[in-house]
Protein backbone atom coordinates (compact mmCIF):
# COMPACT_ATOMS: atom_id res chain seq x y z
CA UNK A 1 0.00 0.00 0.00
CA UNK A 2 1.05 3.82 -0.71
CA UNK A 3 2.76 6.05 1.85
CA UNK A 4 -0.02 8.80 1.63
CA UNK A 5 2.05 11.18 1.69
CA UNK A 6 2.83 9.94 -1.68
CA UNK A 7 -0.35 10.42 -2.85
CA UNK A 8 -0.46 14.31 -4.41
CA UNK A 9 -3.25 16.19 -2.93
CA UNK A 10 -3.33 18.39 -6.14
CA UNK A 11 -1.50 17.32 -8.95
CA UNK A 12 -0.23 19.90 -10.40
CA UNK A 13 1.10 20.92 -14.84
CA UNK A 14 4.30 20.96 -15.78
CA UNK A 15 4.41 24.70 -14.49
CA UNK A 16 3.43 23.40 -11.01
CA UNK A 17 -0.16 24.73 -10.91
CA UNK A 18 -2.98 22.85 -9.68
CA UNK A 19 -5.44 21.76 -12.60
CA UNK A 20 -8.68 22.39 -13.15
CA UNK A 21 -9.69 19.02 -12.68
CA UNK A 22 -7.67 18.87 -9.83
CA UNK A 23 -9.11 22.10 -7.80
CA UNK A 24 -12.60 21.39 -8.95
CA UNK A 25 -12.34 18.00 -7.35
CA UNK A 26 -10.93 19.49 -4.07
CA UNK A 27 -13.49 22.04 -3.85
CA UNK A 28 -16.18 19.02 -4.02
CA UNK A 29 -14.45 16.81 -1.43
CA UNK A 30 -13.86 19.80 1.16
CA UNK A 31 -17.59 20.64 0.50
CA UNK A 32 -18.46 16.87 1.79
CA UNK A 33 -16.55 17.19 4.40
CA UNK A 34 -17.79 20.54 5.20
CA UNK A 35 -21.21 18.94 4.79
CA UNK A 36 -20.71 16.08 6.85
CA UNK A 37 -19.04 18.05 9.90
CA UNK A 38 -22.49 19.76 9.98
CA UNK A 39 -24.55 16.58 10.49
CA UNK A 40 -21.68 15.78 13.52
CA UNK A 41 -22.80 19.20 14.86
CA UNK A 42 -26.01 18.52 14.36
CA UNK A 43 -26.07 15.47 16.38
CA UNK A 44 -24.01 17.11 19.09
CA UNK A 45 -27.38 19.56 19.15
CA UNK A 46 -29.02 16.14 20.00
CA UNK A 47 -26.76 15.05 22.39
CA UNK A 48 -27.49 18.73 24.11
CA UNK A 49 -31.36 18.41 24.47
CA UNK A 50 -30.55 14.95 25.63
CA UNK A 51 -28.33 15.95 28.69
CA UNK A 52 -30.79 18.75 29.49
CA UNK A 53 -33.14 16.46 29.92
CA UNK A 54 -30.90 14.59 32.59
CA UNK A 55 -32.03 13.74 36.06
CA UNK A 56 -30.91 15.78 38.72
CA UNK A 57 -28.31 14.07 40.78
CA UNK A 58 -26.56 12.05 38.16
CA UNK A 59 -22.72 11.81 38.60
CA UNK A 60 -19.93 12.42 35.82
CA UNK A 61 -19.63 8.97 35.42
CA UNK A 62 -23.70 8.20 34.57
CA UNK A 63 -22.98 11.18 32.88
CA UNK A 64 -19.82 10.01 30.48
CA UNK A 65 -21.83 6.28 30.53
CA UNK A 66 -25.35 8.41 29.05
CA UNK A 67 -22.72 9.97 26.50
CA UNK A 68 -20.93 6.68 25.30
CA UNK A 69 -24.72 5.44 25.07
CA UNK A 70 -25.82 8.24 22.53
CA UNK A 71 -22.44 7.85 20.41
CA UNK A 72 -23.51 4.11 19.87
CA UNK A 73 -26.72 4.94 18.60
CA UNK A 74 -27.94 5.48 15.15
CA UNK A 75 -29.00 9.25 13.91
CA UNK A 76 -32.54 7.50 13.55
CA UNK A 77 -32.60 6.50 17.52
CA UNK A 78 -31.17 9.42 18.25
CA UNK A 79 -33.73 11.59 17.04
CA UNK A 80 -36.04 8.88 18.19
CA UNK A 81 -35.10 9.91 22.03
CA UNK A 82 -35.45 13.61 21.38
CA UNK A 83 -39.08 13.59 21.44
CA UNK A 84 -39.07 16.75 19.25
CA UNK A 85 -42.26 18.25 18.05
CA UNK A 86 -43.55 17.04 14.79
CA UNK A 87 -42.29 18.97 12.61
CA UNK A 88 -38.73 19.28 14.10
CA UNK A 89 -38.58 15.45 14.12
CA UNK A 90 -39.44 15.24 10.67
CA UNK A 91 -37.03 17.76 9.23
CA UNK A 92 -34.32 15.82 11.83
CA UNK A 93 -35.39 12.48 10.08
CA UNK A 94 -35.21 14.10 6.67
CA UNK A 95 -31.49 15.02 7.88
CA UNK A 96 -30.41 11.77 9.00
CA UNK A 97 -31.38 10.19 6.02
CA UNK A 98 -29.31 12.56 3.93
CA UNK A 99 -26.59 12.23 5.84
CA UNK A 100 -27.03 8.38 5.13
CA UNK A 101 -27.70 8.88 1.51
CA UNK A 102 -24.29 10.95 1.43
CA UNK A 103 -21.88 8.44 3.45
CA UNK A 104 -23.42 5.81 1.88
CA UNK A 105 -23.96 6.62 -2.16
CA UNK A 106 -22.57 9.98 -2.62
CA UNK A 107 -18.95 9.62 -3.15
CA UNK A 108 -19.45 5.89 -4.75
CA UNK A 109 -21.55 6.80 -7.03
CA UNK A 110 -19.81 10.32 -7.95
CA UNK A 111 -16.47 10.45 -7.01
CA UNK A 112 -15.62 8.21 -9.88
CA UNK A 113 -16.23 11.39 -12.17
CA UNK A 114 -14.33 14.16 -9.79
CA UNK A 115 -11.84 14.49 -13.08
CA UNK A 116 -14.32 16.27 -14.70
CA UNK A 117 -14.39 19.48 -13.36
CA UNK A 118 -18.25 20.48 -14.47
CA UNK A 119 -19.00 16.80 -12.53
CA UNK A 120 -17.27 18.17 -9.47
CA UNK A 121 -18.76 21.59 -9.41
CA UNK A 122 -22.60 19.86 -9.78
CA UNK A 123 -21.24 17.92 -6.68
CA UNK A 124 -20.34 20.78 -4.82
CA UNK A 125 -23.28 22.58 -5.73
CA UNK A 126 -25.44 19.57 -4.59
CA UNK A 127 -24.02 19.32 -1.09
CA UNK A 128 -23.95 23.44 -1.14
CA UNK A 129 -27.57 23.19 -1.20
CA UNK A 130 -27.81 20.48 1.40
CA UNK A 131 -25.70 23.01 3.58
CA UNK A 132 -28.62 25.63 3.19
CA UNK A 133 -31.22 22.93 4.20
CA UNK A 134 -28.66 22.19 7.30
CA UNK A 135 -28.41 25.78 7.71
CA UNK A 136 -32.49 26.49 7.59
CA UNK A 137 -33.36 23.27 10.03
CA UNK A 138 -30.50 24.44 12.78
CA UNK A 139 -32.08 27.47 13.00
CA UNK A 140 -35.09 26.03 13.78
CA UNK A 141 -33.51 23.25 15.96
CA UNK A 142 -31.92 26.29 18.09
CA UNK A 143 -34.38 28.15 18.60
CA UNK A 144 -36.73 24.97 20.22
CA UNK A 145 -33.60 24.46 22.46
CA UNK A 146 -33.45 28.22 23.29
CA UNK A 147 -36.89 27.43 24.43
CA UNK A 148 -35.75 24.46 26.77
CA UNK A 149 -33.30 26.77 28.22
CA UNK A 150 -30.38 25.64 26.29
CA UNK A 151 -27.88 28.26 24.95
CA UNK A 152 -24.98 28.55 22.85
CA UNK A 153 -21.36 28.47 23.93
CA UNK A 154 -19.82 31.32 22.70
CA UNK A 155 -15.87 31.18 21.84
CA UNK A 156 -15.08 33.03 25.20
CA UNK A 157 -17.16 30.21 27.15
CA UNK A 158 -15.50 27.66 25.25
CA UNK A 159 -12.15 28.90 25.81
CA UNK A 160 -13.15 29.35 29.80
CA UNK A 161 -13.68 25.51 29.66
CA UNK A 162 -9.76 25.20 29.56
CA UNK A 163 -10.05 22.37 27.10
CA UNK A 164 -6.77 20.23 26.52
CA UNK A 165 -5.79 19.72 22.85
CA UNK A 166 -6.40 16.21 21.88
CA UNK A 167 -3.93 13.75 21.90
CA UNK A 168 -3.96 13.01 18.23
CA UNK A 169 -1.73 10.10 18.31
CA UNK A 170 -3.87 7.98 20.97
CA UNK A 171 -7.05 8.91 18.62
CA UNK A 172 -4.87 7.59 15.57
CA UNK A 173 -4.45 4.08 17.28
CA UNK A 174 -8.14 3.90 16.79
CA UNK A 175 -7.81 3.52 13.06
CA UNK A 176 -4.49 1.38 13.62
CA UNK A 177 -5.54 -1.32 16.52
CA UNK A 178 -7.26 -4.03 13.51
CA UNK A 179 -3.98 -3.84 11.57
């Protein structure tokens, strides 16, 4: 198998400029990630109502055990637990299922074409309009947990939280421990 840091990232004319091809296909991948970090976040919304729901009294271990529950569950169950109204269910429903249809289909079916450049800009443009969609149901998603009493971080309360960087080499052996 490759060393991937063989592997250009953008390979690049004799003049050592990225392609066409090449940037139109990077534009389309960082758009699926882009898209795809959203439906994390979107989940970590979840997880929110979830934990505000709590009951009083739990420790940080029930607490870390509730997590670890809710990051074994599918979107679908997920949501399922939320007991969100109606129409906030729906939409979240509608969400999880594109998220599926995306890590599932998307990049098979597509990816295969990325050296066409107008194939990767209808890619990007697809999953540019499923970022709106994200956009328009987190809005509403927010505001229903503004109404449960749940608010934002902002970057100063998020900084307050002293968080340690990761330990990226320990998160690594994840990927590695099968091998």
């Amino acid at each position: 198998m490759p060393n991937s840091q063989s592997i250009p990232l953008l390979p690049v004319s004799s003049d050592d400029q990225p392609d066409d091809a090449a940037v139109a296909r990077c534009v389309a991948m960082n758009a699926y990630g882009e898209v795809m970090l959203r439906f994390q976040l979107l989940e970590m919304s979840y997880w929110s109502v979830l934990a505000a729901r709590k009951p009083p009294g739990m420790s940080l271990d029930q607490h870390i055990a509730k997590l670890t529950e809710w990051d074994r569950q599918t979107g679908e169950r997920l949501i399922k637990a939320l007991d969100l109204p109606d129409d906030l269910h729906d939409e979240a429903m509608t969400a999880v299922n594109t998220r599926n249809l995306l890590a599932h289909r998307f990049l098979r079916e597509r990816a295969v074409f990325f050296g066409d450049p107008l194939a990767s800009e209808d890619a990007a443009r697809v999953l540019a309009e499923v970022e709106v969609k994200i956009d328009e149901f987190e809005e509403r998603l927010n505001a229903y947990m503004r109404g449960l009493g749940i608010e934002e971080l902002d970057e100063a309360e998020i900084e307050a939280l002293g968080l340690e960087s990761p330990d990226f080499a320990a998160w690594s052996a994840l990927f590695t421990e099968g091998e």
